[in-house]
C-alpha atoms as a PDB file:
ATOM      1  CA  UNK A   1      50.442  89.678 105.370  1.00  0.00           C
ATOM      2  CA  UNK A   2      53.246  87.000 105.994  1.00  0.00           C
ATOM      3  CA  UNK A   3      56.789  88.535 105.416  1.00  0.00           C
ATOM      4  CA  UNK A   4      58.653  86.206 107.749  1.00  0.00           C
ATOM      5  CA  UNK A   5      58.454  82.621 108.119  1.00  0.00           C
ATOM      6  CA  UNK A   6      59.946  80.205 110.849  1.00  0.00           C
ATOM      7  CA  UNK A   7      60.299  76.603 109.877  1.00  0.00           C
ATOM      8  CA  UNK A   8      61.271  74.747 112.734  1.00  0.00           C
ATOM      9  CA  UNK A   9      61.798  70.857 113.190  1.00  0.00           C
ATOM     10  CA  UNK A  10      60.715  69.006 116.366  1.00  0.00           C
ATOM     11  CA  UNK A  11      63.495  68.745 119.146  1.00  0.00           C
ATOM     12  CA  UNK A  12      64.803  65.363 119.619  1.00  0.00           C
ATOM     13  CA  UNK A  13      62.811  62.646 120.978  1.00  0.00           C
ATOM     14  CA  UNK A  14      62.787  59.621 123.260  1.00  0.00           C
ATOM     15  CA  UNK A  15      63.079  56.310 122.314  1.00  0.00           C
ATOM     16  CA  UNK A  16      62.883  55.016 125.963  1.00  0.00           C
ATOM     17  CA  UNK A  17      59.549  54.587 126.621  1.00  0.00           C
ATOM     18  CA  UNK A  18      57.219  51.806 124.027  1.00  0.00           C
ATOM     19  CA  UNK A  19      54.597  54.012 122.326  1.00  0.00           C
ATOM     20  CA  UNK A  20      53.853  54.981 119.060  1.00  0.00           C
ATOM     21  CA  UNK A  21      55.892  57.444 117.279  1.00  0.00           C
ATOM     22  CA  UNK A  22      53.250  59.827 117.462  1.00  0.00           C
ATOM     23  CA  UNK A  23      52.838  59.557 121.183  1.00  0.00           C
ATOM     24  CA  UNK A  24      56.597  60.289 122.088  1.00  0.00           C
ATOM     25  CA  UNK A  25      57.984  62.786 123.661  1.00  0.00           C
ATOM     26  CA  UNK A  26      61.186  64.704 123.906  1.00  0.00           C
ATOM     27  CA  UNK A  27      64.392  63.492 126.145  1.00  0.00           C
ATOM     28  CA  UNK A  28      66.451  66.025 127.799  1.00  0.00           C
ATOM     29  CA  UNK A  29      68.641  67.205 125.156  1.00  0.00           C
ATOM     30  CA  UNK A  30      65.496  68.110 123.489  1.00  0.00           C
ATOM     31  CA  UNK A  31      63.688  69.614 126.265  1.00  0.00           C
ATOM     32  CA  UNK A  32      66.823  71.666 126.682  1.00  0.00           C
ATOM     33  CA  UNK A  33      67.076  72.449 123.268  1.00  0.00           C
ATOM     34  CA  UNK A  34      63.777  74.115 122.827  1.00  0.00           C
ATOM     35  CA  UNK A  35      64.515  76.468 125.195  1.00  0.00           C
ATOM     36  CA  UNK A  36      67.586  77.262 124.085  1.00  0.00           C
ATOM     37  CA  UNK A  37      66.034  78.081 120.025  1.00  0.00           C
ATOM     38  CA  UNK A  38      62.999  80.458 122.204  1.00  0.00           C
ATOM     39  CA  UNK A  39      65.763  81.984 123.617  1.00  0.00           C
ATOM     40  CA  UNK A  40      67.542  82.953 120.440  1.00  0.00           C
ATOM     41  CA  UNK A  41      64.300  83.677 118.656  1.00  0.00           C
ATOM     42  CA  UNK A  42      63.485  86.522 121.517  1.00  0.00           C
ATOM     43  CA  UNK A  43      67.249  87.261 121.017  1.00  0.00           C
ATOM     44  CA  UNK A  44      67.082  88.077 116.884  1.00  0.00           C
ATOM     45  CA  UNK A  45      63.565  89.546 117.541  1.00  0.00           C
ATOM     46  CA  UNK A  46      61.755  86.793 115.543  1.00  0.00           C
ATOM     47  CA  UNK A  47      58.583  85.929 117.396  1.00  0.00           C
ATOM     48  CA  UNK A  48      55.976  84.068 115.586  1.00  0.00           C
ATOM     49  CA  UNK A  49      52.440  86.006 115.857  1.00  0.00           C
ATOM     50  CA  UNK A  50      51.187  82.402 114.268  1.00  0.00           C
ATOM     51  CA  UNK A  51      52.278  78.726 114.835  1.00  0.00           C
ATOM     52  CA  UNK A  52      51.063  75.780 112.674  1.00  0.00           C
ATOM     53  CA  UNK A  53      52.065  72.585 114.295  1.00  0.00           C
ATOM     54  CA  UNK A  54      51.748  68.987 114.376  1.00  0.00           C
ATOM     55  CA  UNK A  55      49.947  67.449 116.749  1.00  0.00           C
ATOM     56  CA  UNK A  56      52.266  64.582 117.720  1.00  0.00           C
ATOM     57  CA  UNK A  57      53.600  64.953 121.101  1.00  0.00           C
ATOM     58  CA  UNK A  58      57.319  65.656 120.530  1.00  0.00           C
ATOM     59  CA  UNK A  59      56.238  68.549 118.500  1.00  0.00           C
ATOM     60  CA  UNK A  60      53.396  70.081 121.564  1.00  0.00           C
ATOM     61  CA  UNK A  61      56.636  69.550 123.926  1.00  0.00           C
ATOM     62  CA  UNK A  62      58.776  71.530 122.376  1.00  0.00           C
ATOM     63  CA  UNK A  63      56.243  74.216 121.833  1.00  0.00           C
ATOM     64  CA  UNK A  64      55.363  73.962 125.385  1.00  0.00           C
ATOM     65  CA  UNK A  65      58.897  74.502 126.356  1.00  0.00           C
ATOM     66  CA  UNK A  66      59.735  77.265 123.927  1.00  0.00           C
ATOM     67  CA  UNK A  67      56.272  78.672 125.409  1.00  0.00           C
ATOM     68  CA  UNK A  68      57.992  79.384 128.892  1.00  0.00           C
ATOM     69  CA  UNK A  69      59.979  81.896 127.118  1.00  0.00           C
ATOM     70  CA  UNK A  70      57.456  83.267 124.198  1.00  0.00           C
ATOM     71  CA  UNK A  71      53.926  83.879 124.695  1.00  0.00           C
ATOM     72  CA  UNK A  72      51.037  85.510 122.884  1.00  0.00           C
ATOM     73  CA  UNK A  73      51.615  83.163 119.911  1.00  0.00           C
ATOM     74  CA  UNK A  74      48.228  82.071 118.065  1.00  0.00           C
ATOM     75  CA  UNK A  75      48.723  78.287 118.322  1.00  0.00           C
ATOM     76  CA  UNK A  76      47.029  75.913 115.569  1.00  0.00           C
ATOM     77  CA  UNK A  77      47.727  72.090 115.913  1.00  0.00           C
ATOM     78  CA  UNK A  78      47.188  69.889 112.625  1.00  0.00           C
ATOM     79  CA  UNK A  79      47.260  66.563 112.054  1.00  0.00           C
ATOM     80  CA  UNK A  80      47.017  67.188 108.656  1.00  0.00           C
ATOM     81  CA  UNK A  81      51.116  68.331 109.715  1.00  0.00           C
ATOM     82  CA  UNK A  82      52.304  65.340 110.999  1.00  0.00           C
ATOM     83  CA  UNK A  83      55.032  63.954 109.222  1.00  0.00           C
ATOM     84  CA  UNK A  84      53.549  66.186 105.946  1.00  0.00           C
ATOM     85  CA  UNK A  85      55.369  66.627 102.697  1.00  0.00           C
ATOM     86  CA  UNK A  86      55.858  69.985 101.366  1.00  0.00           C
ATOM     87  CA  UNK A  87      52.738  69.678  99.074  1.00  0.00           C
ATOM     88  CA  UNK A  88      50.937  68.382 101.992  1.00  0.00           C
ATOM     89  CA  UNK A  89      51.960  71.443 104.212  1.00  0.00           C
ATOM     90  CA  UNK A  90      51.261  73.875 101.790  1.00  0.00           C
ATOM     91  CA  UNK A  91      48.098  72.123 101.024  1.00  0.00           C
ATOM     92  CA  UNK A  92      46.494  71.705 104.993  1.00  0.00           C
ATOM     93  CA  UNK A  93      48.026  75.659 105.056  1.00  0.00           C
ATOM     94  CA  UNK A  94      46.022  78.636 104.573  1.00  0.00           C
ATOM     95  CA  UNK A  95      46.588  80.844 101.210  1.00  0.00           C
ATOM     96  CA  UNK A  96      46.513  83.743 102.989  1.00  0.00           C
ATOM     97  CA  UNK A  97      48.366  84.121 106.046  1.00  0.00           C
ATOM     98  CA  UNK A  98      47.519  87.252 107.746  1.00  0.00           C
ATOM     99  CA  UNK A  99      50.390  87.366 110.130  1.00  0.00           C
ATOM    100  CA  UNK A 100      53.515  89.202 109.517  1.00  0.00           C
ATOM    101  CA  UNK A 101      55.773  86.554 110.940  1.00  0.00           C
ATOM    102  CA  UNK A 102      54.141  82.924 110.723  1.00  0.00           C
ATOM    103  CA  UNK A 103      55.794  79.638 112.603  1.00  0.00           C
ATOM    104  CA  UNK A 104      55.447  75.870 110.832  1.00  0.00           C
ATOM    105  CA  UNK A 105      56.672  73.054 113.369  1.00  0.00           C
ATOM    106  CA  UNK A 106      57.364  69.367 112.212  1.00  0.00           C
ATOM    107  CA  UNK A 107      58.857  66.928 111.761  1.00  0.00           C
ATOM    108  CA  UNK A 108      61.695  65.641 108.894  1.00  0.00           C
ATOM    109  CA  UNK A 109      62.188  65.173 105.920  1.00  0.00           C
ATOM    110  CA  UNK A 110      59.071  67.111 105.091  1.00  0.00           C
ATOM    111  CA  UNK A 111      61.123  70.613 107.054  1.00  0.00           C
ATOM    112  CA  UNK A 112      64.126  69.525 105.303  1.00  0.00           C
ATOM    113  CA  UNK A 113      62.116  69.253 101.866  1.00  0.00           C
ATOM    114  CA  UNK A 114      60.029  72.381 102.300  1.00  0.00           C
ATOM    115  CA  UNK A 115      62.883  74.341 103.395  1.00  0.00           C
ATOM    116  CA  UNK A 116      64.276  73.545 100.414  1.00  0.00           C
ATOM    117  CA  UNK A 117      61.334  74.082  98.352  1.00  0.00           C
ATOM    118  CA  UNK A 118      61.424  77.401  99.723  1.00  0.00           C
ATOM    119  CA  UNK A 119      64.784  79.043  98.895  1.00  0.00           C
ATOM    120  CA  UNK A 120      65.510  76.796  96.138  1.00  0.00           C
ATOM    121  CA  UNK A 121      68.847  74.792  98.158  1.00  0.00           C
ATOM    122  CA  UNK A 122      69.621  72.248 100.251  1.00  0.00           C
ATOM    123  CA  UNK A 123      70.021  72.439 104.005  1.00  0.00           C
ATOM    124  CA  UNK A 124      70.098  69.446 106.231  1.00  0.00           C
ATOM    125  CA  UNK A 125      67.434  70.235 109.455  1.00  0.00           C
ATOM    126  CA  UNK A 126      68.216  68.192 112.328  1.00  0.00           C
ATOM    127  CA  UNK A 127      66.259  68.059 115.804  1.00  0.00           C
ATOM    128  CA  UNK A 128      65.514  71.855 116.826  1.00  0.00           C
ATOM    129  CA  UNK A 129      66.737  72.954 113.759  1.00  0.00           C
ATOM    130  CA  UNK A 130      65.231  76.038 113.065  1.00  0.00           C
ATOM    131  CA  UNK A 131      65.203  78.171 109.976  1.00  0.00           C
ATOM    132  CA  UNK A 132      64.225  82.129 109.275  1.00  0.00           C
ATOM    133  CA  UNK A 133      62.990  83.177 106.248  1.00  0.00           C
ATOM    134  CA  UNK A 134      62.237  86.589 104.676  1.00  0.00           C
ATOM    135  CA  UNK A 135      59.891  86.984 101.875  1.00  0.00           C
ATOM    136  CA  UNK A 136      61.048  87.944  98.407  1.00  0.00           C
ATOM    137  CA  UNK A 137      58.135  88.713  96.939  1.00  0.00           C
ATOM    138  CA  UNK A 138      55.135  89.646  99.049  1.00  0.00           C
ATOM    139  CA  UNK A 139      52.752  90.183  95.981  1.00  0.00           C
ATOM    140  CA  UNK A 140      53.034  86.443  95.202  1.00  0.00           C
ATOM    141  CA  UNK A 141      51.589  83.591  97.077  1.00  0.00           C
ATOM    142  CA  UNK A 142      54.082  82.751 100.179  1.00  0.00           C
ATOM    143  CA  UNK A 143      53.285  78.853  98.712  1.00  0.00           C
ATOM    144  CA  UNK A 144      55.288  79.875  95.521  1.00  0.00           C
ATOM    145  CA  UNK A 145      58.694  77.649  95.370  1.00  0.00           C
ATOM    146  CA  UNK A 146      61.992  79.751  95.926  1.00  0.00           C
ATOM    147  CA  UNK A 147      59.895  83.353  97.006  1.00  0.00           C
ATOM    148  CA  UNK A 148      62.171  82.617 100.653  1.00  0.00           C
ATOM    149  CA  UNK A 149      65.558  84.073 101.368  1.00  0.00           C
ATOM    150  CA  UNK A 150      67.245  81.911 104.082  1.00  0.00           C
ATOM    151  CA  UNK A 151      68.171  84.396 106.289  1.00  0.00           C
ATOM    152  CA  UNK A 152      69.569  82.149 109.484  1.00  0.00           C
ATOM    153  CA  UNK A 153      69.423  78.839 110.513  1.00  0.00           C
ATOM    154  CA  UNK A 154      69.943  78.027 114.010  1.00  0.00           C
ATOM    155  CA  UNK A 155      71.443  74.735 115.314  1.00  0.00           C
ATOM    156  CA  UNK A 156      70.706  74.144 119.099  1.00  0.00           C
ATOM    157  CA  UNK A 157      74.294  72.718 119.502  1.00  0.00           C
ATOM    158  CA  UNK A 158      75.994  75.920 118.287  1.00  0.00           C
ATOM    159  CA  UNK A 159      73.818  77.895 120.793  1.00  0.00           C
END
């Protein structure tokens, strides 16, 4: 049963090259940036047994590079998740998650939103941002608005 949830949004992405938005992929401060959020995920002990992603290429990328440094992750990629609101995320999500610590990669303002739909405040999620969340209530659905307690959120630029 989820306990622990990991909302993460997309590292930053290229503008450089003309393709669609959901064909780009990261530039180097993003590519650098993903590793550096793996690296403090290891670091704090909060590896995802689950990750629900979008299927857009920024968001493959910086699983891909965060995957050089954390493996054995069950990896799920939605379309359903790209560029979701939180009532589409929760909706395209399972009810039951059976995974104690469960990752959700996307893309803004739907992190922003459902972060905030979450734990019940405001918290601005640029690229890489990465939130942890702990459970307040596991006998309730982990869909239920404000059952989170923010417990960190990581910044790639403070790392």
């Amino acid at each position: 049963m989820i306990t622990r949830l990991i909302l993460m949004r997309h590292a930053k992405s290229s503008w450089k090259y003309d393709l669609s938005d959901h064909e780009r992929p990261l530039n180097k401060r993003g590519r650098k940036a993903a590793a550096k959020i793996a690296k403090e995920l290891i670091r704090l002990e909060w590896i995802p047994d689950k990750l629900y992603s979008s299927d857009s290429t920024r968001t493959k990328e910086t699983w891909a590079r965060m995957n050089k440094f954390i493996d054995g992750v069950d990896v799920e990629y939605l379309h359903k998740l790209y560029h979701s609101s939180p009532k589409k995320i929760r909706k395209n999500l399972p009810d039951n998650l059976d995974y104690e610590t469960v990752m959700i990669l996307g893309h803004n303002p739907g992190c922003t939103d459902f972060l905030s739909d979450l734990c019940g405040e405001w918290y601005r999620m640029p690229t890489a941002a990465t939130a942890l969340l702990t459970i307040k209530n596991p006998n309730k659905s982990w869909k239920i608005k404000g059952n989170w307690n923010l417990e960190e959120l990581i910044l790639p630029r403070e790392l």
